[in-house]
PDB file of N, CA and C in Angstrom:
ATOM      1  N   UNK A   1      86.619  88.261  79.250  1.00  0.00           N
ATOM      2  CA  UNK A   1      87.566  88.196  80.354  1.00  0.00           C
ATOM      3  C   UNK A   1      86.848  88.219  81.691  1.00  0.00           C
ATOM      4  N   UNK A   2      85.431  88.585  81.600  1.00  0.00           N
ATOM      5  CA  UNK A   2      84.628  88.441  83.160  1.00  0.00           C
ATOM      6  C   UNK A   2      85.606  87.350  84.345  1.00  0.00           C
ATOM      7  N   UNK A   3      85.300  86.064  83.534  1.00  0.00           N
ATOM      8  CA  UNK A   3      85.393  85.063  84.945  1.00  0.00           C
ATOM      9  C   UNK A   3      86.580  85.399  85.032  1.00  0.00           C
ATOM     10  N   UNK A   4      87.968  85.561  84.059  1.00  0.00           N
ATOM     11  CA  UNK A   4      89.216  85.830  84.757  1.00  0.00           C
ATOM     12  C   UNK A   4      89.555  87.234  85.361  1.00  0.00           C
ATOM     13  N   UNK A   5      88.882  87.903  85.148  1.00  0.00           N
ATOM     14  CA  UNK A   5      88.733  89.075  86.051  1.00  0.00           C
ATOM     15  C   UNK A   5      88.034  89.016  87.372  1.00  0.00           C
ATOM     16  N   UNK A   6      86.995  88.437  87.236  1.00  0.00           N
ATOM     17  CA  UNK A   6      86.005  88.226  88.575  1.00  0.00           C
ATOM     18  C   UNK A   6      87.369  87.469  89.765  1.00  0.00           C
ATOM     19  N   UNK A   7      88.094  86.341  89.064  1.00  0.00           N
ATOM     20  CA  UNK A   7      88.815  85.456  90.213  1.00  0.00           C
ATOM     21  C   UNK A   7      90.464  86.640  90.364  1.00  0.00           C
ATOM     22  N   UNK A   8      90.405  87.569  89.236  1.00  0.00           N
ATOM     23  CA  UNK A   8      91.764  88.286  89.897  1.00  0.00           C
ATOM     24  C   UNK A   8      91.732  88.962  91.148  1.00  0.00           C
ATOM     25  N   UNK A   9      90.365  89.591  90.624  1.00  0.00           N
ATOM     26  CA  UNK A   9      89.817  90.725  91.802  1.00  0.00           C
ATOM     27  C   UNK A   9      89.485  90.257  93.118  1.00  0.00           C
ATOM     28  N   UNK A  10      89.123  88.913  92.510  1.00  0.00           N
ATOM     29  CA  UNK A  10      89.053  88.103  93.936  1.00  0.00           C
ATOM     30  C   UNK A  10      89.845  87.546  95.090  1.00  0.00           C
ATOM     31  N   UNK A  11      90.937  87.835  94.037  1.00  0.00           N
ATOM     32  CA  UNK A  11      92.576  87.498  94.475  1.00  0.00           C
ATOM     33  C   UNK A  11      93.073  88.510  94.931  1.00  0.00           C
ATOM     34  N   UNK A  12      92.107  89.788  95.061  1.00  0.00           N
ATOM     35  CA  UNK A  12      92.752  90.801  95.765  1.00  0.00           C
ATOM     36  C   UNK A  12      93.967  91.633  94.732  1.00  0.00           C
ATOM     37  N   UNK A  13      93.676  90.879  93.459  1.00  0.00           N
ATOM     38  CA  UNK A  13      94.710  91.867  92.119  1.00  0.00           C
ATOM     39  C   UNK A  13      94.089  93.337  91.880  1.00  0.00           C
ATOM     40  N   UNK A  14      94.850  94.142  91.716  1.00  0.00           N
ATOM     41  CA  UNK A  14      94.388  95.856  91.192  1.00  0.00           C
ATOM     42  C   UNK A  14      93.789  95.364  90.351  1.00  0.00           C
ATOM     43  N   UNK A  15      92.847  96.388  89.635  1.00  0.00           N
ATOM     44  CA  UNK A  15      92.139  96.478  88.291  1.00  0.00           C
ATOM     45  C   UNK A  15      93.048  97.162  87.738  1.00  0.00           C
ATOM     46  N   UNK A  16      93.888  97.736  87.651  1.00  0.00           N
ATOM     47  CA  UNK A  16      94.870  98.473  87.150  1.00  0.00           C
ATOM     48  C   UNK A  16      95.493  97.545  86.537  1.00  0.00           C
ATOM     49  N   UNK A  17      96.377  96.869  87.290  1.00  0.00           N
ATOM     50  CA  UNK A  17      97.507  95.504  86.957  1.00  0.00           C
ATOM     51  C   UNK A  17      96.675  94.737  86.349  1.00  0.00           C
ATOM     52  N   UNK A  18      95.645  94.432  86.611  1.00  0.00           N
ATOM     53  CA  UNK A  18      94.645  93.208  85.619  1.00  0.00           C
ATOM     54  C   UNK A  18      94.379  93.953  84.265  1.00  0.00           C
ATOM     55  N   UNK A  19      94.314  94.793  84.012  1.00  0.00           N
ATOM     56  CA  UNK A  19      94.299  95.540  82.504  1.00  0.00           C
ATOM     57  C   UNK A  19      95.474  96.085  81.977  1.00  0.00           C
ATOM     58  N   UNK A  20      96.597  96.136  82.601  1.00  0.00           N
ATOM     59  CA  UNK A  20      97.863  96.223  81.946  1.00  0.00           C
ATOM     60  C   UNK A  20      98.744  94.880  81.774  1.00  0.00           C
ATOM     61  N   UNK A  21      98.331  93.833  82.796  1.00  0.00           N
ATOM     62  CA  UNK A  21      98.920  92.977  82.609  1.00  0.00           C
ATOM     63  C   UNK A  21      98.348  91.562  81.974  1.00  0.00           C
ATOM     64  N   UNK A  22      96.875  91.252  81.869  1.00  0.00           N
ATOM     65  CA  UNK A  22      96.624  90.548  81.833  1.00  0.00           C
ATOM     66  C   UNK A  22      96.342  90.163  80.510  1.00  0.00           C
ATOM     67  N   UNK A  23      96.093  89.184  79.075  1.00  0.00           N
ATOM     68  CA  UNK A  23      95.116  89.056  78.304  1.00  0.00           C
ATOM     69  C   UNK A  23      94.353  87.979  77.949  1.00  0.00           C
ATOM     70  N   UNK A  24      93.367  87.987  77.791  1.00  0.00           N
ATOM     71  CA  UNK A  24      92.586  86.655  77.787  1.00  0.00           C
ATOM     72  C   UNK A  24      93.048  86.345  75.822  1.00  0.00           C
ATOM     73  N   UNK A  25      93.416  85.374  75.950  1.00  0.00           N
ATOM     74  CA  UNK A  25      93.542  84.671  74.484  1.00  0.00           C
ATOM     75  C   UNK A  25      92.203  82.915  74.563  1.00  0.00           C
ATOM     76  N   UNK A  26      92.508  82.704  73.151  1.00  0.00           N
ATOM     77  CA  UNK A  26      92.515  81.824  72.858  1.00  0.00           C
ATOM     78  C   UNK A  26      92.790  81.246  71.154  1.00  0.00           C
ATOM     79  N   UNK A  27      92.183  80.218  70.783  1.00  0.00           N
ATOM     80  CA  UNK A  27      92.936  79.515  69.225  1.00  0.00           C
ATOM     81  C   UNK A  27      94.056  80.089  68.615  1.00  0.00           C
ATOM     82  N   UNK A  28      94.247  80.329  67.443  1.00  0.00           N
ATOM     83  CA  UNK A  28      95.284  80.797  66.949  1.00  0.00           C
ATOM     84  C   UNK A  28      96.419  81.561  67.658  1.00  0.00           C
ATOM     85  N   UNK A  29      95.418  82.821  68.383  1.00  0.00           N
ATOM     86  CA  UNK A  29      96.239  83.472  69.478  1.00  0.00           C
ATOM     87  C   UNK A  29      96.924  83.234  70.325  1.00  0.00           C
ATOM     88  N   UNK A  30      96.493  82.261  70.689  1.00  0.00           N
ATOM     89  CA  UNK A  30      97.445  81.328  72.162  1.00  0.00           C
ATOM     90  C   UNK A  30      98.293  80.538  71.569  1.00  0.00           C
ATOM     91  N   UNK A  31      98.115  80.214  70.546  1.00  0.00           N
ATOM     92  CA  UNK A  31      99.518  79.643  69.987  1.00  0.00           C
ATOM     93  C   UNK A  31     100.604  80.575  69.442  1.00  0.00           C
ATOM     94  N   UNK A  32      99.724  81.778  68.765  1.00  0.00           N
ATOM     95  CA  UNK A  32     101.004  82.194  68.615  1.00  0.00           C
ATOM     96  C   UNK A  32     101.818  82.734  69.312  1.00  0.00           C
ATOM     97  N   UNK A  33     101.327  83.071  70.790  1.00  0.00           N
ATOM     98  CA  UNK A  33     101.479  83.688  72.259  1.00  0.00           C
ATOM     99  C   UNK A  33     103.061  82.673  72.298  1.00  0.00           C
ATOM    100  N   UNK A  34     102.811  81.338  72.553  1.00  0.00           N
ATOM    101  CA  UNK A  34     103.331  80.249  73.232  1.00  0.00           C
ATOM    102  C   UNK A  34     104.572  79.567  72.030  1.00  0.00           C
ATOM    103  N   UNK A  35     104.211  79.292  71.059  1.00  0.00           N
ATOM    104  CA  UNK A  35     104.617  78.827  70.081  1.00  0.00           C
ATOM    105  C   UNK A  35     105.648  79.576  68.703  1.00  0.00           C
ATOM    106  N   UNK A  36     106.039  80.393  69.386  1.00  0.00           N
ATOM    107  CA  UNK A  36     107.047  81.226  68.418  1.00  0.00           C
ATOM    108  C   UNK A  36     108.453  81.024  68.269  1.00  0.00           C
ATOM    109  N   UNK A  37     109.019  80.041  69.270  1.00  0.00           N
ATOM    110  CA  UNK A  37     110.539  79.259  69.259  1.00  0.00           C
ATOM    111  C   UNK A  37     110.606  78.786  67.913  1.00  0.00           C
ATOM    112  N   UNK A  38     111.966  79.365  67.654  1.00  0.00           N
ATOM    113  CA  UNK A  38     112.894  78.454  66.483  1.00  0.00           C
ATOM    114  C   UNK A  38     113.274  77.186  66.931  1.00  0.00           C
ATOM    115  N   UNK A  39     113.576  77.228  68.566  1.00  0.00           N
ATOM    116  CA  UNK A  39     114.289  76.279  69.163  1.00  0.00           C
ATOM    117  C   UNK A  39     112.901  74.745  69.185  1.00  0.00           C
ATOM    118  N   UNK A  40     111.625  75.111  69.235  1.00  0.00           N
ATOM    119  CA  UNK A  40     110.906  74.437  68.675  1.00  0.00           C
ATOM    120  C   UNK A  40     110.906  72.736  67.849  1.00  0.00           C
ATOM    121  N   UNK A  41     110.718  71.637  68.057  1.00  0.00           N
ATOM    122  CA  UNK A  41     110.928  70.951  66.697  1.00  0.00           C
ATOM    123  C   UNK A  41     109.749  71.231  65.827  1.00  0.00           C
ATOM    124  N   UNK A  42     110.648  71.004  64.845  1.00  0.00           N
ATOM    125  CA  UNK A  42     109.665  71.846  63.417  1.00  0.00           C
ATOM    126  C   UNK A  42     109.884  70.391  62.025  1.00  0.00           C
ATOM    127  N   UNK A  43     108.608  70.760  60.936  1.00  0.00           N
ATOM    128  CA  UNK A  43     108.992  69.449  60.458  1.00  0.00           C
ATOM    129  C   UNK A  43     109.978  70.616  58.937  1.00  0.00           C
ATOM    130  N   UNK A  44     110.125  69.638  58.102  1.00  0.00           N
ATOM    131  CA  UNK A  44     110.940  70.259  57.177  1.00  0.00           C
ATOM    132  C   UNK A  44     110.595  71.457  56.193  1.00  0.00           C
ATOM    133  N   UNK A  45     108.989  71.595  56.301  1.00  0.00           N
ATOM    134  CA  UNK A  45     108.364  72.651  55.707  1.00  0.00           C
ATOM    135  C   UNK A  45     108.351  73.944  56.685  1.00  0.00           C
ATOM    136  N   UNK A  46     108.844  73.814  58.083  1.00  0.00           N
ATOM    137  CA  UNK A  46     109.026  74.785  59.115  1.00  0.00           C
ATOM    138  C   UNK A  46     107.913  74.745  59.596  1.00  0.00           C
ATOM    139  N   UNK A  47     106.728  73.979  59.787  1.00  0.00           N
ATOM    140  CA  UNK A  47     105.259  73.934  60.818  1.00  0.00           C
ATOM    141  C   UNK A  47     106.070  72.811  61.544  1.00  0.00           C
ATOM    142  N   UNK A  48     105.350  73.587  63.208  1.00  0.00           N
ATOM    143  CA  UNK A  48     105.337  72.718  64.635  1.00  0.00           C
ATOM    144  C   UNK A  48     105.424  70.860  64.460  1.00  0.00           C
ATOM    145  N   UNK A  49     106.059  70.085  64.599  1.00  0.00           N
ATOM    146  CA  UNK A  49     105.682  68.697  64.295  1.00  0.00           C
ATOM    147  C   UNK A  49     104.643  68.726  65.427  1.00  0.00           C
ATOM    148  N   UNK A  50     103.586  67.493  64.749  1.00  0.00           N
ATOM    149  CA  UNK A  50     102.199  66.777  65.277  1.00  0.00           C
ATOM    150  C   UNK A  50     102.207  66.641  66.977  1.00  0.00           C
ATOM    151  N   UNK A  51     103.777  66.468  67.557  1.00  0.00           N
ATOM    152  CA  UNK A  51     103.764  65.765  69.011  1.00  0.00           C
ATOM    153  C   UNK A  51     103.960  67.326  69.765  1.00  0.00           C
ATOM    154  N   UNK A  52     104.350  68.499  69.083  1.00  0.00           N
ATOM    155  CA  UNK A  52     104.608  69.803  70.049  1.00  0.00           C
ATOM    156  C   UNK A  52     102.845  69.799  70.033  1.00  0.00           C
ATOM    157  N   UNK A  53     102.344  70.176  68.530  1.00  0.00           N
ATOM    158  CA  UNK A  53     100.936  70.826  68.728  1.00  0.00           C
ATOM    159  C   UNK A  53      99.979  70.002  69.612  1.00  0.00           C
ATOM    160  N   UNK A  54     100.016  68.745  69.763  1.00  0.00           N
ATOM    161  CA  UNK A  54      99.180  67.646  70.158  1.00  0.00           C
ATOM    162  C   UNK A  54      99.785  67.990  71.951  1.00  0.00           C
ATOM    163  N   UNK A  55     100.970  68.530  72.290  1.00  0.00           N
ATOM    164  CA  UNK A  55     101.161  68.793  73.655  1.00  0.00           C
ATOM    165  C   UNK A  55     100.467  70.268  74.089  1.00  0.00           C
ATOM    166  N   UNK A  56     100.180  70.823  73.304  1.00  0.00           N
ATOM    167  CA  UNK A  56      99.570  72.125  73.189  1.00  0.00           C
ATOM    168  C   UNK A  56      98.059  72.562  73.159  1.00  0.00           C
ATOM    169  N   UNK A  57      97.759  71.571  73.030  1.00  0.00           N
ATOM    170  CA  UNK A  57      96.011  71.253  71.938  1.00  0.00           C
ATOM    171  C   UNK A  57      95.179  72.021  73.137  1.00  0.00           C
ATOM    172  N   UNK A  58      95.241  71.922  74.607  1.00  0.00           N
ATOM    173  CA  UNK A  58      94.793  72.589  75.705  1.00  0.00           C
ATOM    174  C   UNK A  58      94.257  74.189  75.413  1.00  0.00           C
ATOM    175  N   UNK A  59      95.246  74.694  74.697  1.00  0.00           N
ATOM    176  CA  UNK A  59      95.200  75.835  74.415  1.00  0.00           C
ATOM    177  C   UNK A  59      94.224  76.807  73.870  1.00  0.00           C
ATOM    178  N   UNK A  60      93.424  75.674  73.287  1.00  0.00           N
ATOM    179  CA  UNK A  60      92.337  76.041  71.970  1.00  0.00           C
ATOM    180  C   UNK A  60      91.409  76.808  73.018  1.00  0.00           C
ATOM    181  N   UNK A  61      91.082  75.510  74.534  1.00  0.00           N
ATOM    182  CA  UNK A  61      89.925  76.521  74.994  1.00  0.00           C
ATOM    183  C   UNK A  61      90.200  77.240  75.789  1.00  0.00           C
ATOM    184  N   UNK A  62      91.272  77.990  75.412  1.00  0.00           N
ATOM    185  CA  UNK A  62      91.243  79.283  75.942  1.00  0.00           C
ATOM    186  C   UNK A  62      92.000  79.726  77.285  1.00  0.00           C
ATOM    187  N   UNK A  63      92.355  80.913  77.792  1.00  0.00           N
ATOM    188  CA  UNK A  63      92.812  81.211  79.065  1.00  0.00           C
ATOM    189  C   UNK A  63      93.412  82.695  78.954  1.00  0.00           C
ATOM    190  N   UNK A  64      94.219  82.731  80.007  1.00  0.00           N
ATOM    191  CA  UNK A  64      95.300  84.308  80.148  1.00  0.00           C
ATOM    192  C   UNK A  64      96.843  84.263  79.824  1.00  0.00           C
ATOM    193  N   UNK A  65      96.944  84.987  79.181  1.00  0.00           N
ATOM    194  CA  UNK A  65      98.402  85.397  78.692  1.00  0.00           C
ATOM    195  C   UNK A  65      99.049  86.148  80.033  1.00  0.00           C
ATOM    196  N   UNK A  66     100.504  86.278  80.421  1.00  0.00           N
ATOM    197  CA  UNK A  66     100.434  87.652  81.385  1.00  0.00           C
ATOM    198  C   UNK A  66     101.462  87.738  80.832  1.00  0.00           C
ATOM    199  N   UNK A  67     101.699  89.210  80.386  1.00  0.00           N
ATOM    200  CA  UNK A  67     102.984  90.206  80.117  1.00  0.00           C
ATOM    201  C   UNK A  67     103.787  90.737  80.965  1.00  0.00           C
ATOM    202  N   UNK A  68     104.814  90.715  81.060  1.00  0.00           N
ATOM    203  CA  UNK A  68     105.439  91.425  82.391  1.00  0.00           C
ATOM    204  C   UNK A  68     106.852  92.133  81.315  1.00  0.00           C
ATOM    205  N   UNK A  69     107.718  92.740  82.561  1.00  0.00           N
ATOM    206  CA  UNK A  69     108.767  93.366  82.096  1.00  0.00           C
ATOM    207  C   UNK A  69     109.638  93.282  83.328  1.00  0.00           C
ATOM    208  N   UNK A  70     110.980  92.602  83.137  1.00  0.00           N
ATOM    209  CA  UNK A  70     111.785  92.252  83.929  1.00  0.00           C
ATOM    210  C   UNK A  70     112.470  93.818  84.709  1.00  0.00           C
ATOM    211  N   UNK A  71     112.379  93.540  86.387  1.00  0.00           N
ATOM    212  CA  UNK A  71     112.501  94.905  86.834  1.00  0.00           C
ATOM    213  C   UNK A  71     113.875  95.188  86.716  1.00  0.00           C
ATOM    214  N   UNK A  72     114.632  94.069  87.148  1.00  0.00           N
ATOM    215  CA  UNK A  72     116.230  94.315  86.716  1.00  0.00           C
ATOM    216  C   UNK A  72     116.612  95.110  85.182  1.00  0.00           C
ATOM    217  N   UNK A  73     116.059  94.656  84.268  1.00  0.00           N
ATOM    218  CA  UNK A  73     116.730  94.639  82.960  1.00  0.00           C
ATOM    219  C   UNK A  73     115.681  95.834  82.096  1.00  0.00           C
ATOM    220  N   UNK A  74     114.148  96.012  82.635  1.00  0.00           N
ATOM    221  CA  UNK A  74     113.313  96.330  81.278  1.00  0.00           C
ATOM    222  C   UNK A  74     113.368  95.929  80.727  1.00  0.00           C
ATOM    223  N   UNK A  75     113.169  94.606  80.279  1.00  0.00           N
ATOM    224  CA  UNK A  75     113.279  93.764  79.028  1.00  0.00           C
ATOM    225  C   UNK A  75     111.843  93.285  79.186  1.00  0.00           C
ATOM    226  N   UNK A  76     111.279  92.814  78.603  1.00  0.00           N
ATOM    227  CA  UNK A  76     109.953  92.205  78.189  1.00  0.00           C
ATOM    228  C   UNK A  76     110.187  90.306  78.715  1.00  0.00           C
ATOM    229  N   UNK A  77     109.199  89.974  79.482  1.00  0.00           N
ATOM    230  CA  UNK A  77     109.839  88.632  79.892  1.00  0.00           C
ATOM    231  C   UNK A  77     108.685  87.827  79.379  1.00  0.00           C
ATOM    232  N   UNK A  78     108.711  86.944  78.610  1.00  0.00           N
ATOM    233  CA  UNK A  78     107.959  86.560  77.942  1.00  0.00           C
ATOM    234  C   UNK A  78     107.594  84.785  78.481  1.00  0.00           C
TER     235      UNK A  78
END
């Protein structure tokens, strides 16, 4: 998580909020981050069809997740 930490901090983000809020993913993880809709098209065996994952494929190398929690509601905003 260096470089995405180096540019939060640089951004003037807490280290606080960057470790509660932030996570660096990538492969599997970032899909399953992103990719958990039913609403999804899916083929008949229930895996992603070829044209969602192929819009997704970015994902592999990697990046930040951010978690939050809606202040109105406490709900988890995903």
């Amino acid at each position: 998580m260096y470089n995405n930490y180096s540019e939060f901090c640089q951004s003037r983000v807490h280290s606080h909020l960057i470790f509660l809020n932030f996570k660096e993913v990538s492969g599997d993880e970032a899909y399953d981050l992103l990719l958990y809709s039913d609403k999804l098209p899916r083929r008949n065996d229930g895996r992603l069809n070829g044209k969602t994952l192929e819009s997704y494929r970015f994902v592999e190398n990697g990046g930040w997740y951010v978690s939050a929690t809606d202040p109105e509601t406490g709900e988890e905003r995903l």
